[in-house]
C-alpha atoms as a PDB file:
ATOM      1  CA  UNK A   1       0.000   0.000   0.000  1.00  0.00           C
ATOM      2  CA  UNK A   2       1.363   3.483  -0.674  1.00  0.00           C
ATOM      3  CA  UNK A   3       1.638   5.658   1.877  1.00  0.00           C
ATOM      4  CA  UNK A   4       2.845   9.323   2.764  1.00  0.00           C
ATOM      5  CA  UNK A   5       6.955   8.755   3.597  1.00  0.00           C
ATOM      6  CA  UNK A   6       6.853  12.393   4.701  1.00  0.00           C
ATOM      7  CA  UNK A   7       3.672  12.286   6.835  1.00  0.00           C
ATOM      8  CA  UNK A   8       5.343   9.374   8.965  1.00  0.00           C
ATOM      9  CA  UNK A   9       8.642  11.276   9.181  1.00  0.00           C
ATOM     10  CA  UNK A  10       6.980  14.603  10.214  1.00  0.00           C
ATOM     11  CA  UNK A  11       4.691  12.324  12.207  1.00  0.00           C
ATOM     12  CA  UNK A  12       7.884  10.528  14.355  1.00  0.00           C
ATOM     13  CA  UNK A  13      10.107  13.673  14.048  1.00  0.00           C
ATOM     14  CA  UNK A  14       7.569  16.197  15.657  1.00  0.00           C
ATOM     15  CA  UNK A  15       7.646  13.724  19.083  1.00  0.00           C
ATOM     16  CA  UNK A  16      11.336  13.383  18.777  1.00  0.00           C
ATOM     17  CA  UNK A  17      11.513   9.323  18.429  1.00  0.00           C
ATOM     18  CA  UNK A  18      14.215   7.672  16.341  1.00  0.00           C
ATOM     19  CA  UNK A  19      13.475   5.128  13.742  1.00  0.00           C
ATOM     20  CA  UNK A  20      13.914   2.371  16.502  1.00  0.00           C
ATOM     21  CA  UNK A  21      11.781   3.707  19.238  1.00  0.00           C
ATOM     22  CA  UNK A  22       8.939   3.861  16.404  1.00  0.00           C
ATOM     23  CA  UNK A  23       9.543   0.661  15.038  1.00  0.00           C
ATOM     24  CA  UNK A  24       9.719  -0.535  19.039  1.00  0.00           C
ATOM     25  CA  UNK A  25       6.133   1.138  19.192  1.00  0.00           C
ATOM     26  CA  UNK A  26       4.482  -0.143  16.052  1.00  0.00           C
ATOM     27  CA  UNK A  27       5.807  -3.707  16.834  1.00  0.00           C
ATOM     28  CA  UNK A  28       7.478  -4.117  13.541  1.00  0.00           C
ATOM     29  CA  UNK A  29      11.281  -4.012  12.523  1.00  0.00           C
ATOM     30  CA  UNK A  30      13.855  -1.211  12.112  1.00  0.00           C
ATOM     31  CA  UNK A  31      13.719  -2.097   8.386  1.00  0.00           C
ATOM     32  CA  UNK A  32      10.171  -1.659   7.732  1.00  0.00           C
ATOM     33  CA  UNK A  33       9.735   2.125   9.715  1.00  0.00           C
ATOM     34  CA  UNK A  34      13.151   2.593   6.750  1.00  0.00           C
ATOM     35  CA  UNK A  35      11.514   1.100   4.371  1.00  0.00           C
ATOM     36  CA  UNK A  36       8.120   2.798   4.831  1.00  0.00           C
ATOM     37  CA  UNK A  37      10.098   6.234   5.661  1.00  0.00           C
ATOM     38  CA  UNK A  38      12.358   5.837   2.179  1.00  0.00           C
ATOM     39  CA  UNK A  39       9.959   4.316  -0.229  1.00  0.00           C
ATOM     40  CA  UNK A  40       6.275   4.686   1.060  1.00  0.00           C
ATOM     41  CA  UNK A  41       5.275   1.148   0.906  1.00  0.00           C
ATOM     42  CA  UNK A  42       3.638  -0.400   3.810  1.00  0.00           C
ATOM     43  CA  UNK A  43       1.525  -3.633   4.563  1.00  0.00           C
ATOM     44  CA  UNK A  44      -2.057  -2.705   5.585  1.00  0.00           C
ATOM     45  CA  UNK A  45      -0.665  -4.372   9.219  1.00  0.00           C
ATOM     46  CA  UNK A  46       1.601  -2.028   9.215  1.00  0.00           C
ATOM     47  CA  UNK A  47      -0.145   1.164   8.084  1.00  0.00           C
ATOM     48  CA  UNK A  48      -2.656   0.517  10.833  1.00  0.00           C
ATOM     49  CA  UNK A  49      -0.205   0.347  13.409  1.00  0.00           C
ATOM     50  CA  UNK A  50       1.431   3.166  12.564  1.00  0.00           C
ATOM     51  CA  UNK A  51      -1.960   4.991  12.788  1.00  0.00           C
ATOM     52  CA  UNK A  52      -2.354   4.056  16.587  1.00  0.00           C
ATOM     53  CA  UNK A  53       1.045   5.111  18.022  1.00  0.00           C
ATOM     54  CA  UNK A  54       0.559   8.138  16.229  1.00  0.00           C
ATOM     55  CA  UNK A  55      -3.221   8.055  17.693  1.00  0.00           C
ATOM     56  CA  UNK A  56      -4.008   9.685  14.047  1.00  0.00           C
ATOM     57  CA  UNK A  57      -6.466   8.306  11.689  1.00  0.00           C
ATOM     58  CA  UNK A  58      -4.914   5.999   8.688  1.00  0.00           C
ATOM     59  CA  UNK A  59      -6.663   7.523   6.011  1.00  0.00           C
ATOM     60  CA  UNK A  60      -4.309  10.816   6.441  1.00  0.00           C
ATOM     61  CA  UNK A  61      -0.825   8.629   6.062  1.00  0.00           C
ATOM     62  CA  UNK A  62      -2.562   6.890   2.632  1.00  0.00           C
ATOM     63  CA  UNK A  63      -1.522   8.245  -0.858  1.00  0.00           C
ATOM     64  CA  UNK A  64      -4.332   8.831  -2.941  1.00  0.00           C
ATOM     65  CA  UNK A  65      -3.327   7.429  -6.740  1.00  0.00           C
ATOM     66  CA  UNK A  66      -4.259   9.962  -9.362  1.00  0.00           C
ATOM     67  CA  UNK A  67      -6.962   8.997 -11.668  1.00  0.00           C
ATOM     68  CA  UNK A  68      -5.707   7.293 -14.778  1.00  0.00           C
ATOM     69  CA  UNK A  69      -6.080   8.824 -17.836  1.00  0.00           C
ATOM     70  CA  UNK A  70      -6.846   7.058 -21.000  1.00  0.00           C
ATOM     71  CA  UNK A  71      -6.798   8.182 -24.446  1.00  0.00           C
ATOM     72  CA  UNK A  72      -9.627   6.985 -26.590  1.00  0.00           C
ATOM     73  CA  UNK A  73      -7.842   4.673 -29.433  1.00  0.00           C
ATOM     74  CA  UNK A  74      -6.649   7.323 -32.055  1.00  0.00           C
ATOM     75  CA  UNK A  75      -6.960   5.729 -36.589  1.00  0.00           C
ATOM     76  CA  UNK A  76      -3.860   4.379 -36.301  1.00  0.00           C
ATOM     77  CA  UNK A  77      -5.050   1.696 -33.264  1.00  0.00           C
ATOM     78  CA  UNK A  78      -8.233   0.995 -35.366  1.00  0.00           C
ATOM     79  CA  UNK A  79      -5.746   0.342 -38.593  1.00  0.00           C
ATOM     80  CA  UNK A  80      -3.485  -2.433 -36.682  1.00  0.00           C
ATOM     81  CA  UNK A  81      -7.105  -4.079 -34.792  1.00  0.00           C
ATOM     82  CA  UNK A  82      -8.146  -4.200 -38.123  1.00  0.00           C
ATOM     83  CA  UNK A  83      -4.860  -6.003 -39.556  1.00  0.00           C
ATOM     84  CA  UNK A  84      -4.748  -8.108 -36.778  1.00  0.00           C
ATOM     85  CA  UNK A  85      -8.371  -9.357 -37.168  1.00  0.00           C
ATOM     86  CA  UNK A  86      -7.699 -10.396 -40.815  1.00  0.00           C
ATOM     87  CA  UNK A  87      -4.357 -11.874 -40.099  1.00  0.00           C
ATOM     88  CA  UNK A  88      -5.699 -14.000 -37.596  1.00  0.00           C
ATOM     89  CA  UNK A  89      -8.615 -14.760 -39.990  1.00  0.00           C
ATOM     90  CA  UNK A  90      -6.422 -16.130 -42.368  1.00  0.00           C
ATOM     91  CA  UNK A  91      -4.168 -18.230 -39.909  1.00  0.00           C
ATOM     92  CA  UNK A  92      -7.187 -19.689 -38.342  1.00  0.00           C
ATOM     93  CA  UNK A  93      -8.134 -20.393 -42.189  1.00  0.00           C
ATOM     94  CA  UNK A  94      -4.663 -21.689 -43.325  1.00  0.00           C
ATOM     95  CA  UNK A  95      -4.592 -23.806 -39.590  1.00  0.00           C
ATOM     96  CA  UNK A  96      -8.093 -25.112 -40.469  1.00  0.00           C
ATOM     97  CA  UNK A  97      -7.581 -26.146 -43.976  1.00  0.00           C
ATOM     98  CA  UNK A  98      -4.371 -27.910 -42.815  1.00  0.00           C
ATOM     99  CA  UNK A  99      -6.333 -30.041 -39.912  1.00  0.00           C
ATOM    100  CA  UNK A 100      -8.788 -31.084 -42.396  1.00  0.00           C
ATOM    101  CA  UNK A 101      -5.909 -32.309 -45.067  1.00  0.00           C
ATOM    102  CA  UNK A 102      -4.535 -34.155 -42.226  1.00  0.00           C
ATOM    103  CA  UNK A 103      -7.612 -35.942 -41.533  1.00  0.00           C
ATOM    104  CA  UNK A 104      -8.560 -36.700 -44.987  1.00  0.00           C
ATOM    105  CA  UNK A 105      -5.326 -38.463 -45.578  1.00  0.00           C
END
């Protein structure tokens, strides 16, 4: 889960605990308060943990994702669909036509 790096940083910084005494607190390893403090990735364990020493709620350490924005297919996408459909038509054809020789001899 992605979470706010700087939010638990400001979070353990503002009551003046080291890495240690947090990961002590949240009942996890040194490693993981680094790894959550360096890269923002946290189990959902974790998160909520975090959340209670803090005594914060654990929506306000989550990072939102942006919405993803998708292009609608531009001629060019329609073009290859197209070329793919007919190609495959003609394998599956050429495939077919070769199963049936087999059979028949």
């Amino acid at each position: 889960m992605d979470i706010s790096a700087p939010a638990v940083k400001q979070q353990r910084t503002q009551r003046a605990w080291t890495q240690q005494h947090l990961a002590d607190a949240c009942g996890v390893s040194l490693r993981t308060i680094q790894r959550v403090e360096r890269y923002g990735t946290a189990s959902n364990e974790t998160l909520m943990s975090l959340a209670a020493v803090f005594e914060i709620e654990h929506k306000s350490l989550i990072v939102e994702a942006p919405p993803e924005i998708v292009a609608p297919p531009g001629p060019a996408t329609y073009g290859r669909l197209i070329s793919l459909l007919v190609f495959s038509g003609a394998l599956g054809a050429t495939v077919g036509g070769l199963g049936v020789y087999l059979l028949m001899s």
